[in-house]
N, C-alpha and C. Protein backbone atom coordinates (compact mmCIF):
# COMPACT_ATOMS: atom_id res chain seq x y z
N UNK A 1 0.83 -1.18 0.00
CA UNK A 1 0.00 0.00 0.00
C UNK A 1 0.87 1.24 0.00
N UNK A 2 0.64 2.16 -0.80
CA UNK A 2 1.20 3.44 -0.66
C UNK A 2 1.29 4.21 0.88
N UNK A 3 2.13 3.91 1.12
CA UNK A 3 2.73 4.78 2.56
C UNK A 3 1.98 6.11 3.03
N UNK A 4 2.11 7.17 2.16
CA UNK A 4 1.36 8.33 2.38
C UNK A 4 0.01 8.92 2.21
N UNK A 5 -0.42 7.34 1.84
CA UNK A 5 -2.63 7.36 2.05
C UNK A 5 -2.63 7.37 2.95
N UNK A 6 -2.25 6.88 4.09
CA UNK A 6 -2.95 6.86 5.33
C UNK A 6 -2.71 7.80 6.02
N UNK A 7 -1.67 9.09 5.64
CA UNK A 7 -1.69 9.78 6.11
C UNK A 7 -2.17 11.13 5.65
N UNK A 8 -2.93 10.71 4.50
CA UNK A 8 -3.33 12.27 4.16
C UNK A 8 -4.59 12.76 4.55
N UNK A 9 -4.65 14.40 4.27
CA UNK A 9 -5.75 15.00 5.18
C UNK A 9 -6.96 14.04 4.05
N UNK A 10 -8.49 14.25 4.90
CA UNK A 10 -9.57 13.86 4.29
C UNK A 10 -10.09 14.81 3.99
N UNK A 11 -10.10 16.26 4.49
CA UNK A 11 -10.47 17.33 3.99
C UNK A 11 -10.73 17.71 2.29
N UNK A 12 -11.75 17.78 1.57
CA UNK A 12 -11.68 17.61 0.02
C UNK A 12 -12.62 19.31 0.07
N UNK A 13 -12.32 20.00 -0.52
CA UNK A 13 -13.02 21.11 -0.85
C UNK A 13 -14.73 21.23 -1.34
N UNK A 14 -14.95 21.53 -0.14
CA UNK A 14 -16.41 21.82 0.02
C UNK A 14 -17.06 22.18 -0.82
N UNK A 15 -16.35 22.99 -1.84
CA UNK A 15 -16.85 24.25 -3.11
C UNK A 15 -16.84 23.08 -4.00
N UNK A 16 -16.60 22.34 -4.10
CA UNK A 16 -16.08 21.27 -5.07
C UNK A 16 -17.22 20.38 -5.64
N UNK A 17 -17.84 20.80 -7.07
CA UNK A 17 -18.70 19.80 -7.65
C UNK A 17 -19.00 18.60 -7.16
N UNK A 18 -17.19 17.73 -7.46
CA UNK A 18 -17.36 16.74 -7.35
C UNK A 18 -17.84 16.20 -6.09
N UNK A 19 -17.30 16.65 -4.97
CA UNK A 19 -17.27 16.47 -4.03
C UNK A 19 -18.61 16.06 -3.42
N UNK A 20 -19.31 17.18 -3.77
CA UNK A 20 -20.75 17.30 -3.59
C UNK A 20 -21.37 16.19 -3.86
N UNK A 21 -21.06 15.74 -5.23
CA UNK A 21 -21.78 14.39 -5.74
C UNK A 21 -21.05 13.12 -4.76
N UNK A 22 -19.98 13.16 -4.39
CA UNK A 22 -19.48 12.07 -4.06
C UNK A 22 -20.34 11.60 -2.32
N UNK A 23 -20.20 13.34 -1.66
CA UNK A 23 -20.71 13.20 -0.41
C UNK A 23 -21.97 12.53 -0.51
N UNK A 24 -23.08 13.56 -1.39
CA UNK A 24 -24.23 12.75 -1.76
C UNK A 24 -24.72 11.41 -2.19
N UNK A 25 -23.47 10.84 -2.65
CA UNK A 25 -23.92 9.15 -3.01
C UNK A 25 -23.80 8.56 -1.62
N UNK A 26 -22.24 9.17 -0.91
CA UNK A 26 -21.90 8.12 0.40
C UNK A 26 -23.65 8.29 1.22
N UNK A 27 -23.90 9.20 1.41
CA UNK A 27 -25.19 10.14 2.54
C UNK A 27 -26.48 8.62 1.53
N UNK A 28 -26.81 8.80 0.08
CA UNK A 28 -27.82 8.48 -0.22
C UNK A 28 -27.35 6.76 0.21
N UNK A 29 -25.90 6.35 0.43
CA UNK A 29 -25.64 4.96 0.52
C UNK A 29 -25.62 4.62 2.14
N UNK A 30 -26.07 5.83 3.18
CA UNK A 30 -25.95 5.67 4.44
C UNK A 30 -24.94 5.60 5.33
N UNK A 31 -23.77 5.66 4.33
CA UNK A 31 -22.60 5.92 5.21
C UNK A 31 -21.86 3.97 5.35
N UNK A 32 -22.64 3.49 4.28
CA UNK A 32 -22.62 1.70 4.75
C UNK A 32 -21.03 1.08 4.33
N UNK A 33 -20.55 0.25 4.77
CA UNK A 33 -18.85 -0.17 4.37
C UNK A 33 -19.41 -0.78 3.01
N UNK A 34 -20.20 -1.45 3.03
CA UNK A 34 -20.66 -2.83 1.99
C UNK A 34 -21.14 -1.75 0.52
N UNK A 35 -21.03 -0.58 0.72
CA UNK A 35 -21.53 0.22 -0.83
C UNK A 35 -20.13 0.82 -1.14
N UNK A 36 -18.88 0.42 -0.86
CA UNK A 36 -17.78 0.86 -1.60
C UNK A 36 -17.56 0.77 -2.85
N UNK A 37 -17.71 -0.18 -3.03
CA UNK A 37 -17.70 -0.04 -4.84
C UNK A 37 -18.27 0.75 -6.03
N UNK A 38 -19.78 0.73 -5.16
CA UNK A 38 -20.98 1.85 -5.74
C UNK A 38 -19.86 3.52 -5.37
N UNK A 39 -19.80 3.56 -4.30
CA UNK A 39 -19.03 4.57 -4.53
C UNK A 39 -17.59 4.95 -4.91
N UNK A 40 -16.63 4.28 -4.83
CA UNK A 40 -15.95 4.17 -6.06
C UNK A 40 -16.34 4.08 -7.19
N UNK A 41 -17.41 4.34 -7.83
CA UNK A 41 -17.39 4.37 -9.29
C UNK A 41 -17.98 5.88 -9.25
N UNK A 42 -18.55 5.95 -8.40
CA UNK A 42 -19.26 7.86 -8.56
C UNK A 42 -18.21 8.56 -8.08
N UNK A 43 -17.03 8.27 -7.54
CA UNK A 43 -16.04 9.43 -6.97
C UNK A 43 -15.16 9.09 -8.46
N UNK A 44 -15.13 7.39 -9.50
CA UNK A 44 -14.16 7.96 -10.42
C UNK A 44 -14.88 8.52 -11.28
N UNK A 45 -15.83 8.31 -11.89
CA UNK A 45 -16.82 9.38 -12.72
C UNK A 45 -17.03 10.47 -12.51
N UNK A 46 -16.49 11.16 -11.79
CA UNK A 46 -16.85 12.62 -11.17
C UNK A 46 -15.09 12.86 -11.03
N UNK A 47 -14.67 12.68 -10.66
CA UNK A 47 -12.89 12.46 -10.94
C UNK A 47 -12.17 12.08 -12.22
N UNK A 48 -12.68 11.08 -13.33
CA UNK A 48 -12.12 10.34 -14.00
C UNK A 48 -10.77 9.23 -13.59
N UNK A 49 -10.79 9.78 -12.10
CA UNK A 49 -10.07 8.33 -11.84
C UNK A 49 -9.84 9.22 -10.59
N UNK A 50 -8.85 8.07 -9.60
CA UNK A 50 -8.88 8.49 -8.09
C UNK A 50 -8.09 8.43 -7.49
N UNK A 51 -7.81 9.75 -7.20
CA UNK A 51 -6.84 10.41 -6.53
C UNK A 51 -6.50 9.72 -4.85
N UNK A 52 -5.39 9.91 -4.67
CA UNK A 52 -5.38 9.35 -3.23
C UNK A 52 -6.21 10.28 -2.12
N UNK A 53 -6.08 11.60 -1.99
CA UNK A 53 -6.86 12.30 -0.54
C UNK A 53 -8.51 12.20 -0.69
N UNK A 54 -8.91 11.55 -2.33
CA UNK A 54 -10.60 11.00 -2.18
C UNK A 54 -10.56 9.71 -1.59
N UNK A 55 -9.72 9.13 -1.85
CA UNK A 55 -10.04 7.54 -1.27
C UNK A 55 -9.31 7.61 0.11
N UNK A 56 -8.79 9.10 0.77
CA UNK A 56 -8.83 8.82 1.92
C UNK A 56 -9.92 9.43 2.76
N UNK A 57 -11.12 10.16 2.01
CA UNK A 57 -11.91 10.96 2.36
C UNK A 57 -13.26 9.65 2.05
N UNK A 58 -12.88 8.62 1.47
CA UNK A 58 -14.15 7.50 1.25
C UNK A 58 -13.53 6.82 2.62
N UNK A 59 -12.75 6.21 2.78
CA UNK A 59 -12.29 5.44 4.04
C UNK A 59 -12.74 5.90 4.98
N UNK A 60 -12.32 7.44 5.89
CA UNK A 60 -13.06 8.15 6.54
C UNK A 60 -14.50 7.87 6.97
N UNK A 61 -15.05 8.47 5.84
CA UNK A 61 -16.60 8.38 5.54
C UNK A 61 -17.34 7.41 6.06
N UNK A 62 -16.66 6.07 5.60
CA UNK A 62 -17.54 4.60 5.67
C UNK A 62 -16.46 3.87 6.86
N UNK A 63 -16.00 4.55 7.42
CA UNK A 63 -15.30 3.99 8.59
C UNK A 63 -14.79 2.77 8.35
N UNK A 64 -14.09 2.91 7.25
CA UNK A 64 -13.10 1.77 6.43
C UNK A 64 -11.76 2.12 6.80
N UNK A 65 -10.84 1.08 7.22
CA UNK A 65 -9.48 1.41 7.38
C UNK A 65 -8.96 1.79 5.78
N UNK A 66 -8.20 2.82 5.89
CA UNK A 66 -7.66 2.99 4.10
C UNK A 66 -6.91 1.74 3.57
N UNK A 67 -6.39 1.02 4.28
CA UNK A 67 -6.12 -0.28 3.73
C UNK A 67 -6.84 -1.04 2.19
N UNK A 68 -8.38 -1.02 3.14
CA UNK A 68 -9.54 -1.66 2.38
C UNK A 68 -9.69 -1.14 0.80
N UNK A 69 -9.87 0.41 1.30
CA UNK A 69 -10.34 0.98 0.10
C UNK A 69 -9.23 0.81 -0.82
N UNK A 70 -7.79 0.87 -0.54
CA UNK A 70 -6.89 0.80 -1.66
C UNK A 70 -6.88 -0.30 -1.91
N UNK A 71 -6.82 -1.26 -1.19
CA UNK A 71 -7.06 -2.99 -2.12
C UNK A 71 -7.67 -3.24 -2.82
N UNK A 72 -9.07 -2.83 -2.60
CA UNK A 72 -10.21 -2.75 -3.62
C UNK A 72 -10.29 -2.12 -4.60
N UNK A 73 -9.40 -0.86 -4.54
CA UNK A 73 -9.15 -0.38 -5.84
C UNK A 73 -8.28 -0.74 -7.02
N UNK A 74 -7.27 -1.53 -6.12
CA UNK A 74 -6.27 -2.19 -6.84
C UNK A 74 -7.05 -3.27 -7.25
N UNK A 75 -7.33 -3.88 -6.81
CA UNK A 75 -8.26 -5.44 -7.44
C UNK A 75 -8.81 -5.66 -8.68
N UNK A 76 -9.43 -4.29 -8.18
CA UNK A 76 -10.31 -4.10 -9.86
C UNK A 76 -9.83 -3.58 -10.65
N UNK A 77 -9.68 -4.14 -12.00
CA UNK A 77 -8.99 -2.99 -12.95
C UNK A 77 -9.97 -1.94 -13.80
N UNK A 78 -10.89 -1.86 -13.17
CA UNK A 78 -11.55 -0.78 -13.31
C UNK A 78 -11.44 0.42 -13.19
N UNK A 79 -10.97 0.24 -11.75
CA UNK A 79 -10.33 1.22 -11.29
C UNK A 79 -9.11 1.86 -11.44
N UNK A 80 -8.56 3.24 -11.39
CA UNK A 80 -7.57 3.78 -11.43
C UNK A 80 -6.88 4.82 -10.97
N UNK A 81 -5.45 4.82 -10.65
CA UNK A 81 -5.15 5.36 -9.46
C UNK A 81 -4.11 6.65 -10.13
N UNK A 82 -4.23 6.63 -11.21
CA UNK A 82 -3.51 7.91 -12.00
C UNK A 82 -4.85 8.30 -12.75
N UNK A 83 -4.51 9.70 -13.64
CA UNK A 83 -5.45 10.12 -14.37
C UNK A 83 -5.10 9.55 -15.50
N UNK A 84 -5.77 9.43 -16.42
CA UNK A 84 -6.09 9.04 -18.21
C UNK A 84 -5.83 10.15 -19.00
N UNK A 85 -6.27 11.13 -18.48
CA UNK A 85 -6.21 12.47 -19.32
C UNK A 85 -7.60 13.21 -19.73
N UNK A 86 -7.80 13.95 -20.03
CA UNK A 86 -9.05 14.60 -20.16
C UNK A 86 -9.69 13.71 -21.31
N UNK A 87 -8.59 13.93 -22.28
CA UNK A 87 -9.12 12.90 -23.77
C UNK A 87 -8.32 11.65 -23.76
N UNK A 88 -8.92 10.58 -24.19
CA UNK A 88 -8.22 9.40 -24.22
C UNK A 88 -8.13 8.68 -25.85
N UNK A 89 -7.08 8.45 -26.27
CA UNK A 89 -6.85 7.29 -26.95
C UNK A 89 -6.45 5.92 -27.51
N UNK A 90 -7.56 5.21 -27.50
CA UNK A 90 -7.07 4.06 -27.15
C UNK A 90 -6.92 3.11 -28.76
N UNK A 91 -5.53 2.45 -28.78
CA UNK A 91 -5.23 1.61 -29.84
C UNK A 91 -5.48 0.21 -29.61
N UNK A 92 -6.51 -0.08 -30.78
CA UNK A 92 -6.40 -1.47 -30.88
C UNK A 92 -5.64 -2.38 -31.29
N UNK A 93 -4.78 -3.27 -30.92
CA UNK A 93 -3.53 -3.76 -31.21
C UNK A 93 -3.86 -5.49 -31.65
N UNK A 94 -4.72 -6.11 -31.66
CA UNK A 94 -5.49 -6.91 -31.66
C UNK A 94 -4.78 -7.70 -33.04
N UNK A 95 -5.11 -8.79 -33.64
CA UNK A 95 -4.30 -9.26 -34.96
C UNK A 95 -4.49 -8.72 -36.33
N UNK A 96 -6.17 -8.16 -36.30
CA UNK A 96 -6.60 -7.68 -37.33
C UNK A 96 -6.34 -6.23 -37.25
N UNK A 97 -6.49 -5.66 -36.61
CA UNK A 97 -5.92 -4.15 -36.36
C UNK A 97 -4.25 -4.05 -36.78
N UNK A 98 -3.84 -4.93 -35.97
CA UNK A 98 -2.46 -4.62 -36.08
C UNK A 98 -1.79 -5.07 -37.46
N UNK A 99 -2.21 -5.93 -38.25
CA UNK A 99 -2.29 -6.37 -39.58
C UNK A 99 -2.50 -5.54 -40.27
N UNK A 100 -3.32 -4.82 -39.70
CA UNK A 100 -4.14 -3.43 -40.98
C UNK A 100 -3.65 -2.30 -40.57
N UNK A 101 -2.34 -2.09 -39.73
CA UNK A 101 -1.88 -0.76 -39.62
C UNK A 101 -2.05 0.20 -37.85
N UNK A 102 -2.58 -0.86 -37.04
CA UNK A 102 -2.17 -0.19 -35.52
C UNK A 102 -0.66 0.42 -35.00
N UNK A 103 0.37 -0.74 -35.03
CA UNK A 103 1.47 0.02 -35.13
C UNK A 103 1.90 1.32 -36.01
N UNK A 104 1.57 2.10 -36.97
CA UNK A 104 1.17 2.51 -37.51
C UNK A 104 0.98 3.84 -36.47
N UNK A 105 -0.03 3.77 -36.57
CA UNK A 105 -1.30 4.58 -35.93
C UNK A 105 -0.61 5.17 -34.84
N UNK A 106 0.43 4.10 -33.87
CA UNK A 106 0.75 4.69 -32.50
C UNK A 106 2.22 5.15 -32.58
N UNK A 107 2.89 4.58 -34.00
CA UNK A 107 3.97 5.05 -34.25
C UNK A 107 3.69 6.93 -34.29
N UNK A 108 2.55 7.39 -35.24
CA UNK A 108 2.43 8.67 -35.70
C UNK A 108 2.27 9.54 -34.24
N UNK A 109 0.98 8.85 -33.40
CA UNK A 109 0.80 9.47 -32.09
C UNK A 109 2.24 9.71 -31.48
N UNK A 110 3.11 8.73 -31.16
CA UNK A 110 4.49 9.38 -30.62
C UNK A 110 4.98 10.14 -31.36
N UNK A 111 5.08 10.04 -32.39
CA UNK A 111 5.66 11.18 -33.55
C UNK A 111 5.31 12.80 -32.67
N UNK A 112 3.82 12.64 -32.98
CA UNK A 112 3.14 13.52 -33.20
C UNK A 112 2.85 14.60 -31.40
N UNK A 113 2.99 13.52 -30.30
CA UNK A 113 2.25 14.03 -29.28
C UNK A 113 3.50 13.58 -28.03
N UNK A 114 4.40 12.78 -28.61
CA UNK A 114 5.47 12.22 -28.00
C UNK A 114 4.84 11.71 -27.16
N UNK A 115 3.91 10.78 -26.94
CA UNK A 115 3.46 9.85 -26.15
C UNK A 115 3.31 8.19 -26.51
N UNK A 116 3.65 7.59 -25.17
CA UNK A 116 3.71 5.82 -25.67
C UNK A 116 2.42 5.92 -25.34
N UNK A 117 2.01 4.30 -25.38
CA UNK A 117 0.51 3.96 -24.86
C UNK A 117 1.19 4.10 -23.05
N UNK A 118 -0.05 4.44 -22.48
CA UNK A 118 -0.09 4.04 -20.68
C UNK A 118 1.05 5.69 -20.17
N UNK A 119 0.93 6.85 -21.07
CA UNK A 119 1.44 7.70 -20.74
C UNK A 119 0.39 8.85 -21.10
N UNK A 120 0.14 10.09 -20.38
CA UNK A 120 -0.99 11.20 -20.15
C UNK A 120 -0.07 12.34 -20.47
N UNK A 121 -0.33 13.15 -21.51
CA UNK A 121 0.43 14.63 -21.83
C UNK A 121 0.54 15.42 -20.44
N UNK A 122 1.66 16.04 -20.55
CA UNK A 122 1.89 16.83 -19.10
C UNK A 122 0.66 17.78 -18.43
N UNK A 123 -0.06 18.23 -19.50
CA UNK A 123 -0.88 18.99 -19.20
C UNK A 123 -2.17 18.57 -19.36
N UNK A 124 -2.26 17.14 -19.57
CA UNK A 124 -3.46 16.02 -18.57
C UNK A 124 -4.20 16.41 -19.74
N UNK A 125 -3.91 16.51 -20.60
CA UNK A 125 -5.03 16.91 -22.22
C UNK A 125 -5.31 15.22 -23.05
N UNK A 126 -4.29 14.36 -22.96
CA UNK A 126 -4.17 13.18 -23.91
C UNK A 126 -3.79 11.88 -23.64
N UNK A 127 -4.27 11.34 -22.81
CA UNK A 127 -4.06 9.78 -23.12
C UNK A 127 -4.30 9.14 -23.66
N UNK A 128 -2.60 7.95 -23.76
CA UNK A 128 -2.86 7.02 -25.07
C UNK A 128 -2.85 5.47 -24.28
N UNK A 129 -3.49 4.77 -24.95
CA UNK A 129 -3.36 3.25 -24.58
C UNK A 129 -3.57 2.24 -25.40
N UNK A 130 -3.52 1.26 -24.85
CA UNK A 130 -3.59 0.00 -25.78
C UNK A 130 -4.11 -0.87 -25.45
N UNK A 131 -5.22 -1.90 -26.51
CA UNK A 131 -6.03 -3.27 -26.11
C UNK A 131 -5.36 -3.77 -26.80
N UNK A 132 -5.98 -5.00 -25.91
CA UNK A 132 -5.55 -6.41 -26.74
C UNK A 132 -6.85 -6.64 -28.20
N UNK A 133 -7.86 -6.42 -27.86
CA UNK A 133 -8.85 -6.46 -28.69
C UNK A 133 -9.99 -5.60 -28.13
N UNK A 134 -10.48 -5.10 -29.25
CA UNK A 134 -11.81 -3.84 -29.18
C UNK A 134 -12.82 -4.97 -29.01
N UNK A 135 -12.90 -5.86 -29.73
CA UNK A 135 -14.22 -6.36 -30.91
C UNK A 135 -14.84 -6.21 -31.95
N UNK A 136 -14.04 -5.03 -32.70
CA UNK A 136 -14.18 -4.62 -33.70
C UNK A 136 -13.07 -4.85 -34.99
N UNK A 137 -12.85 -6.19 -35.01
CA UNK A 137 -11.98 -6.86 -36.19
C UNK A 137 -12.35 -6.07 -37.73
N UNK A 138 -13.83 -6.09 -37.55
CA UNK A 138 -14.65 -5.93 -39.06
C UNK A 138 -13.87 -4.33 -39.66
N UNK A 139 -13.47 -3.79 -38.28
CA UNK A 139 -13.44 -1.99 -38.78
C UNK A 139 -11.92 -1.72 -38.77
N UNK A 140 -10.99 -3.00 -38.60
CA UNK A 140 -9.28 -2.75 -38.50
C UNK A 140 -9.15 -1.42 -39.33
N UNK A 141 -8.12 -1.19 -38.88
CA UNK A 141 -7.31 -0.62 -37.56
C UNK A 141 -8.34 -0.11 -36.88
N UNK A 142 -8.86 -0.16 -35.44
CA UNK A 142 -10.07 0.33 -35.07
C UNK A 142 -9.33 1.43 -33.77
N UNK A 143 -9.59 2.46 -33.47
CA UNK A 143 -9.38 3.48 -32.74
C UNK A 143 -10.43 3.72 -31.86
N UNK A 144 -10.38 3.55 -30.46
CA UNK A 144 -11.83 4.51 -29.84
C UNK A 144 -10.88 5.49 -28.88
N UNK A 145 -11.44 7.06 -29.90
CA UNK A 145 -11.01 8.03 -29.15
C UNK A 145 -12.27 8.99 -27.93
N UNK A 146 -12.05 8.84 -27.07
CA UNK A 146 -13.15 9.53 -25.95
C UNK A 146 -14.87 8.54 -26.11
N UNK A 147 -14.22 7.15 -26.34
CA UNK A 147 -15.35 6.38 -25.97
C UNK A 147 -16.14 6.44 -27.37
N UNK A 148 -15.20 6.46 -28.46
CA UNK A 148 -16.15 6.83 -29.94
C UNK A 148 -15.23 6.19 -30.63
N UNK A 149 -15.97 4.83 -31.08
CA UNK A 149 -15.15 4.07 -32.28
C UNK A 149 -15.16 5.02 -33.48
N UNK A 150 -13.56 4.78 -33.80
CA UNK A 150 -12.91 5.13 -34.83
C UNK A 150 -12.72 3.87 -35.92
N UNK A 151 -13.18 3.26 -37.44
CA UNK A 151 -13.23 2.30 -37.76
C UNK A 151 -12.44 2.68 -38.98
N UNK A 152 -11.57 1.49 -39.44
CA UNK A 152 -10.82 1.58 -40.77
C UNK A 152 -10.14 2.86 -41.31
N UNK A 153 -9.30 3.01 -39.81
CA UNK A 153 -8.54 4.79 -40.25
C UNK A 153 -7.63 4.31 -40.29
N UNK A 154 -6.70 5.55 -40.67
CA UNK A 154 -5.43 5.60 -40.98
C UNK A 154 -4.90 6.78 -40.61
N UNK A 155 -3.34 6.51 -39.83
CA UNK A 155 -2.82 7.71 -38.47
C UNK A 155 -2.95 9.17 -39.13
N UNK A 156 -3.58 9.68 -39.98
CA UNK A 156 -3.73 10.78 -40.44
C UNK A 156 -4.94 11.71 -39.65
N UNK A 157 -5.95 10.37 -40.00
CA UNK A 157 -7.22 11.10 -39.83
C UNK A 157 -7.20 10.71 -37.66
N UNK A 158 -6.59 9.65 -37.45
CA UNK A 158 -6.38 9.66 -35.73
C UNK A 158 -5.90 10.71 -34.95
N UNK A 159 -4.77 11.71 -36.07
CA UNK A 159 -4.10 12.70 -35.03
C UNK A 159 -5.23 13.82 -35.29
N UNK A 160 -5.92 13.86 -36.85
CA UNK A 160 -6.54 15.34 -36.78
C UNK A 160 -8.15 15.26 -35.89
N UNK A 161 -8.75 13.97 -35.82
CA UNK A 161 -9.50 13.64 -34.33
C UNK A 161 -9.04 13.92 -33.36
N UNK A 162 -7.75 13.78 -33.08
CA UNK A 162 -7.21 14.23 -31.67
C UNK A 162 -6.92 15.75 -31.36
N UNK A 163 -6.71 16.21 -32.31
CA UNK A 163 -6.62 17.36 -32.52
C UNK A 163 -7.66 18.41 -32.23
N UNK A 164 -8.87 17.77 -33.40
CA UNK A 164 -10.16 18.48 -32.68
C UNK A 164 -10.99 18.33 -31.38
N UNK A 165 -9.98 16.83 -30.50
CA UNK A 165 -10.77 17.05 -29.40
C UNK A 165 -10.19 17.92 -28.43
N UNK A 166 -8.90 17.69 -28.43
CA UNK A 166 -8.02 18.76 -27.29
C UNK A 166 -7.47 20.31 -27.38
N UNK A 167 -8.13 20.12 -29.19
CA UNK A 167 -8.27 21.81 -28.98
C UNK A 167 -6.67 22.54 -29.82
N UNK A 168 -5.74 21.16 -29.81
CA UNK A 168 -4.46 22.06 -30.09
C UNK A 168 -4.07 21.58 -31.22
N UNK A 169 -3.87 22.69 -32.00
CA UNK A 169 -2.85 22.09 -33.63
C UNK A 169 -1.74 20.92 -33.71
């Protein structure tokens, strides 16, 4: 377990959207140990992933040793304990993808954004990653950028998608 969860403040900013929603699920879940998971998924949806002083502010809450909550977060790979990035892209690397030009695709992204897969632009604008398989053989090379299949592209049209989602040339 990370050494310095257990010691950080639980204090999370009051003013804080998220926060609000997060307090409100623990309150609508009663404060119960057995709804951690339910709330781990509304503190990473409201986060996009989870920070250590929330999951020491869920421990708190549900009178969970922080132990718990970080095991459980680790367990699941659902969960995640870095950010993704505001925008995400994810390469399908799969046999038919990668046959039809994935390497490719992630070669240009480093080119282009100097990022590997499982690395977030400094300024938390772009993550890139990689499957083993989408399920989408039929659409090789298949791309899903921000949860939106990309089908039968080629790294041209992947960077100028990326482009229009994060805003930068």
């Amino acid at each position: 377990m990370n050494a310095g969860f257990t010691t950080l403040s639980t204090e999370l900013p009051k003013t804080d959207p998220r926060v609000k929603l997060l307090n409100a699920r623990i309150k609508k879940e009663h404060y119960r140990p057995d709804a951690l998971i339910e709330i781990l998924h509304t503190a990473q949806n409201a986060y996009g992933y989870l920070p250590l002083p929330v999951l020491a502010h869920i421990a708190r809450s549900l009178n969970l040793p922080p132990s718990r909550v970080y095991s459980t977060v680790t367990f699941y790979h659902f969960f995640s304990l870095k950010s993704k990035g505001e925008h995400t892209c994810l390469v399908c690397t799969g046999t038919a993808c990668y046959v039809k030009g994935a390497q490719k695709i992630l070669d240009e992204i480093e080119r282009q954004f100097n990022l590997q897969p499982g690395q977030v632009s400094a300024d938390n604008q772009l993550g890139v990653a990689v499957a083993r398989c989408i399920g989408a053989c039929g659409l090789a090379p298949a791309v899903v950028i921000d949860d939106e299949v990309q089908g039968k592209t080629e790294p041209a049209a992947v960077i100028e998608k990326i482009h229009s989602k994060t805003g930068k040339p």
